[in-house]
C-alpha atoms as a PDB file:
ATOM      1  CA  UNK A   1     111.231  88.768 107.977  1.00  0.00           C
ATOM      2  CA  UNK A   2     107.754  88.708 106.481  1.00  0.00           C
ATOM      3  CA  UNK A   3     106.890  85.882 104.144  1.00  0.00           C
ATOM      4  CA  UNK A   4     104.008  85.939 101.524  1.00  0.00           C
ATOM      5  CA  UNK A   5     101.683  82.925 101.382  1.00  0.00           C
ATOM      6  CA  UNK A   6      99.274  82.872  98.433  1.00  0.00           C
ATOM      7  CA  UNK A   7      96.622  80.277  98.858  1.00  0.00           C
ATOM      8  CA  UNK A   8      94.209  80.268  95.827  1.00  0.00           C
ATOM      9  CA  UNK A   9      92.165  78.497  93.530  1.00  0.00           C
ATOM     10  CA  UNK A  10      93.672  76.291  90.799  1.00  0.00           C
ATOM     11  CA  UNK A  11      97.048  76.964  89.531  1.00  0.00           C
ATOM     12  CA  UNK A  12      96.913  80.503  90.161  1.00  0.00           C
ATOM     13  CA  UNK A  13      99.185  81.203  93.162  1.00  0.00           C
ATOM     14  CA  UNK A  14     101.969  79.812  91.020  1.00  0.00           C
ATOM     15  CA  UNK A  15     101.046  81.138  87.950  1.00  0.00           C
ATOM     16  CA  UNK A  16     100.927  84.627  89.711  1.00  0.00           C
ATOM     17  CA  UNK A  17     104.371  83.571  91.513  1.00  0.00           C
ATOM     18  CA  UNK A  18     105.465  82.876  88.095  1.00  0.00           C
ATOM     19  CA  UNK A  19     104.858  85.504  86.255  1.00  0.00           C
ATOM     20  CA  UNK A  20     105.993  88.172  89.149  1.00  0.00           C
ATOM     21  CA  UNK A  21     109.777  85.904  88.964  1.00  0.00           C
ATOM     22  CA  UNK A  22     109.238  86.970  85.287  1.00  0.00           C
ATOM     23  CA  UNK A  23     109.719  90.699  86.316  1.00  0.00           C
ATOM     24  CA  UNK A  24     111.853  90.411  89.208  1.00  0.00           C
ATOM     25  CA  UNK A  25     113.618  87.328  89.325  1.00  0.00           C
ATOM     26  CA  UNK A  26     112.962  84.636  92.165  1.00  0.00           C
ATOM     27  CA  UNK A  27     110.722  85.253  94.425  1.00  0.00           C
ATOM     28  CA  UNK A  28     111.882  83.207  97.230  1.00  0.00           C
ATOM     29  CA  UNK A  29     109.749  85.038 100.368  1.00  0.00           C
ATOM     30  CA  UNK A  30     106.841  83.533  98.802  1.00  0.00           C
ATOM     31  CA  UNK A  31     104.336  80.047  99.404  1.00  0.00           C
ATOM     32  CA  UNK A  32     102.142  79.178  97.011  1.00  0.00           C
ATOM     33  CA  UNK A  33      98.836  76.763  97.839  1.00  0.00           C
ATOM     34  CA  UNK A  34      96.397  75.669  95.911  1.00  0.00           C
ATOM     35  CA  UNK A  35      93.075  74.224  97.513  1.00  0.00           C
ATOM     36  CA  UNK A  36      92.393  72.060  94.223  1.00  0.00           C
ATOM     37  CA  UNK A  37      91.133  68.948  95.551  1.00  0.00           C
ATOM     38  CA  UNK A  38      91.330  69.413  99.044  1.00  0.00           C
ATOM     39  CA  UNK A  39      89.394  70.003 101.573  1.00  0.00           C
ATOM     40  CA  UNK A  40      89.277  73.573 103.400  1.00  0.00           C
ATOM     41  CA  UNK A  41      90.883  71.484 106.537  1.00  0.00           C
ATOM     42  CA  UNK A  42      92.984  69.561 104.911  1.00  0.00           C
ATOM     43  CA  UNK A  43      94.255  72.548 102.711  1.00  0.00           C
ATOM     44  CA  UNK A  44      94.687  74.316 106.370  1.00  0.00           C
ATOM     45  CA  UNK A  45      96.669  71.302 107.712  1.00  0.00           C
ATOM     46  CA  UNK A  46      98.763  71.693 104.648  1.00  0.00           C
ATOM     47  CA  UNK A  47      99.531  75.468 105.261  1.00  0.00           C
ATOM     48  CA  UNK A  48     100.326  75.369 109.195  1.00  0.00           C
ATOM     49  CA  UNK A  49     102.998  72.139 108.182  1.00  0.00           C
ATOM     50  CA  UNK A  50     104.793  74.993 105.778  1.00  0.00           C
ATOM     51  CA  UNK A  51     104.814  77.212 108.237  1.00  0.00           C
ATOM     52  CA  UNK A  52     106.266  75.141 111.117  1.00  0.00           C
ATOM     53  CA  UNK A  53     109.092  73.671 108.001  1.00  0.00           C
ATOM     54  CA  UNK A  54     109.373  77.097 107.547  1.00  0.00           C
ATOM     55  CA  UNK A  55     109.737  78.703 110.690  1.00  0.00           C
ATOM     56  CA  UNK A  56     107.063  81.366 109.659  1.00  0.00           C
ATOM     57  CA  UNK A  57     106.741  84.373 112.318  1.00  0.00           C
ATOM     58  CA  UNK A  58     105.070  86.522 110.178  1.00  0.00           C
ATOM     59  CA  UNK A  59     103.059  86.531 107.035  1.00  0.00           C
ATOM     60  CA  UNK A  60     100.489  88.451 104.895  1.00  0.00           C
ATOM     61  CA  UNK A  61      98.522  86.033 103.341  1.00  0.00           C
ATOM     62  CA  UNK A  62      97.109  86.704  99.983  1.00  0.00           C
ATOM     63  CA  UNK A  63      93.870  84.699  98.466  1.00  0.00           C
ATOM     64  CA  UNK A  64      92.203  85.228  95.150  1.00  0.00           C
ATOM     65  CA  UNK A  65      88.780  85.814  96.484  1.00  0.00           C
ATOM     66  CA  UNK A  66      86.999  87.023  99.738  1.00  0.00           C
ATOM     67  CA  UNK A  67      84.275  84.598 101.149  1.00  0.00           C
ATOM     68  CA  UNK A  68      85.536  81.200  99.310  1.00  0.00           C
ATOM     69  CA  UNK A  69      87.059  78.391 100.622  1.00  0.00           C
ATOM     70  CA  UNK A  70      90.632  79.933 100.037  1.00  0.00           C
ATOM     71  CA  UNK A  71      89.911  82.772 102.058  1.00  0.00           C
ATOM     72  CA  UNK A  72      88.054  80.759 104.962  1.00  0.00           C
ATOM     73  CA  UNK A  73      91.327  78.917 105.087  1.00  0.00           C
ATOM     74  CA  UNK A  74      93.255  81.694 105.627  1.00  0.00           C
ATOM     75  CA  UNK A  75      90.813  83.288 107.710  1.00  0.00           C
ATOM     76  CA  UNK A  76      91.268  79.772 110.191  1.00  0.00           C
ATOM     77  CA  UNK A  77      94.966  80.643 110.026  1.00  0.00           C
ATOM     78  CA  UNK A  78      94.719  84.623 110.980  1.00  0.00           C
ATOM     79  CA  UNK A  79      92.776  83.310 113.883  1.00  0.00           C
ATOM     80  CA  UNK A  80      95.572  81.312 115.184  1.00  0.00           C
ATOM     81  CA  UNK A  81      98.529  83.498 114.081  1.00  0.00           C
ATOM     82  CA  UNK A  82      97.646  87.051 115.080  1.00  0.00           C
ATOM     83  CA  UNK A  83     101.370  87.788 113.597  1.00  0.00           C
ATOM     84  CA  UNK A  84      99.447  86.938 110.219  1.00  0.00           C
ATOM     85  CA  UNK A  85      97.122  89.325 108.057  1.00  0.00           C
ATOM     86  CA  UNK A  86      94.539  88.438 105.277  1.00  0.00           C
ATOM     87  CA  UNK A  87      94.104  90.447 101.974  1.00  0.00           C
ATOM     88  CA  UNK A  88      91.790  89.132  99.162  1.00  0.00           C
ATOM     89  CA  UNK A  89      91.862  89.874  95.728  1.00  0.00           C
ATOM     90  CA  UNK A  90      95.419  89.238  95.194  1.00  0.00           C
ATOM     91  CA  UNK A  91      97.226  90.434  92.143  1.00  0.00           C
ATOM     92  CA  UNK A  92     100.359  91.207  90.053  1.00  0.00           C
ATOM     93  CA  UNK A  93     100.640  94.941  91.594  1.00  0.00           C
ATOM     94  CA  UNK A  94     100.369  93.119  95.287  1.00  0.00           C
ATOM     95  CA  UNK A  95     103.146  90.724  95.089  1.00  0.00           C
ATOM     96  CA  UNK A  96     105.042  93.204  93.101  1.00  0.00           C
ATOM     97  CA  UNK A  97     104.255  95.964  96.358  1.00  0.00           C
ATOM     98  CA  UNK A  98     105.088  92.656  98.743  1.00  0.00           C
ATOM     99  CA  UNK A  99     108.535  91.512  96.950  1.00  0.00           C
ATOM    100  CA  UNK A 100     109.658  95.397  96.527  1.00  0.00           C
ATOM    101  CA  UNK A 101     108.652  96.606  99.987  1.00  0.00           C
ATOM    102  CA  UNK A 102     108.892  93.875 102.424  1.00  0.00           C
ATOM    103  CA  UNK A 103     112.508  93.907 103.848  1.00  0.00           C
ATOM    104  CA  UNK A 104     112.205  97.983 104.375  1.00  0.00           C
ATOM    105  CA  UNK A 105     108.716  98.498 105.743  1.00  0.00           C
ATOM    106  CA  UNK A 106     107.105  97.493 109.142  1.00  0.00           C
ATOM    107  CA  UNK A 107     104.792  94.652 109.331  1.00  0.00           C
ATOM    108  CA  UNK A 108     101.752  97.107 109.689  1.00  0.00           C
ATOM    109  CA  UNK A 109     102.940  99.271 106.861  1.00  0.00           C
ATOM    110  CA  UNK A 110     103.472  96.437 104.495  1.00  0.00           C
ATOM    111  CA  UNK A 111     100.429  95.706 104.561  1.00  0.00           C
ATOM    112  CA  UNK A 112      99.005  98.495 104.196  1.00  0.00           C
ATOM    113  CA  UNK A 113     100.837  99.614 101.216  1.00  0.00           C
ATOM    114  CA  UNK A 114     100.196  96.074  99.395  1.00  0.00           C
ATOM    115  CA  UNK A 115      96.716  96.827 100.026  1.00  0.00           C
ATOM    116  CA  UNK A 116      96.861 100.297  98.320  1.00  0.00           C
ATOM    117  CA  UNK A 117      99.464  99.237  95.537  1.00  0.00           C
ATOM    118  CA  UNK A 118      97.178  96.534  94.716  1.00  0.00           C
ATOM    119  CA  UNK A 119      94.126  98.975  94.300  1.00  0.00           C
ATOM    120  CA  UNK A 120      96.351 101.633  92.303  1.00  0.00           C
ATOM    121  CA  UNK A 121      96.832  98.475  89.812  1.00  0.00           C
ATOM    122  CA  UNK A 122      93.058  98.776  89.058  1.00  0.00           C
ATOM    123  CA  UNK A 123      92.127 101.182  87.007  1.00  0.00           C
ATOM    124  CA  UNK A 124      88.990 101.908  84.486  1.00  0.00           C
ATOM    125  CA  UNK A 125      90.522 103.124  81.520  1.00  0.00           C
ATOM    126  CA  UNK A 126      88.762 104.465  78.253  1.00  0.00           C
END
């Protein structure tokens, strides 16, 4: 099975984890991380201890924003892993995508429908 790690700044990955429980109930194939107050290798360390408690095999991880220290974490991770993807710019439509999609899809086509699901869930209205 797939598991969904959000690692992002502040309280968002469990705000985000949060609100998505709101719409679907628990969300239990998901990690959330936070780097507040750590250091990008400590916040790593913290990560790879999850996944070993967890017995993690495979996991798209999910980080607010491309090129900060969230992402370079995740980024040191994917290196290691290369059962483990990286998208940025994680949001409500992704974990919806990841939650609803997960159990039926491939690894490679999970991704890549989180990916598109998440950029269908940004739109510029007027």
């Amino acid at each position: 099975m797939v598991t969904g790690i959000l690692i992002c700044h502040g309280q968002l990955a469990f705000e985000l984890i949060r609100t998505v429980e709101k719409i679907l109930g628990p969300a239990d194939s998901l990690l959330p991380f936070s780097n507040e107050g750590l250091s990008p290798k400590t916040l790593y360390e913290k990560v790879m201890d999850a996944l070993v408690a967890n017995d993690v095999k495979q996991a798209v991880i999910m980080v607010d924003l491309r090129g900060g220290s969230c992402w370079m974490t995740a980024k040191m991770i994917n290196k290691e892993r290369s059962t483990f993807r990286v998208l940025s710019g994680v949001n409500v439509p992704m974990l919806v995508s990841f939650l609803t999609k997960h159990k039926q899809l491939s690894f490679k086509e999970i991704v890549e429908t989180m990916a598109a699901d998440a950029h269908r869930g940004v739109v510029n209205e007027r």
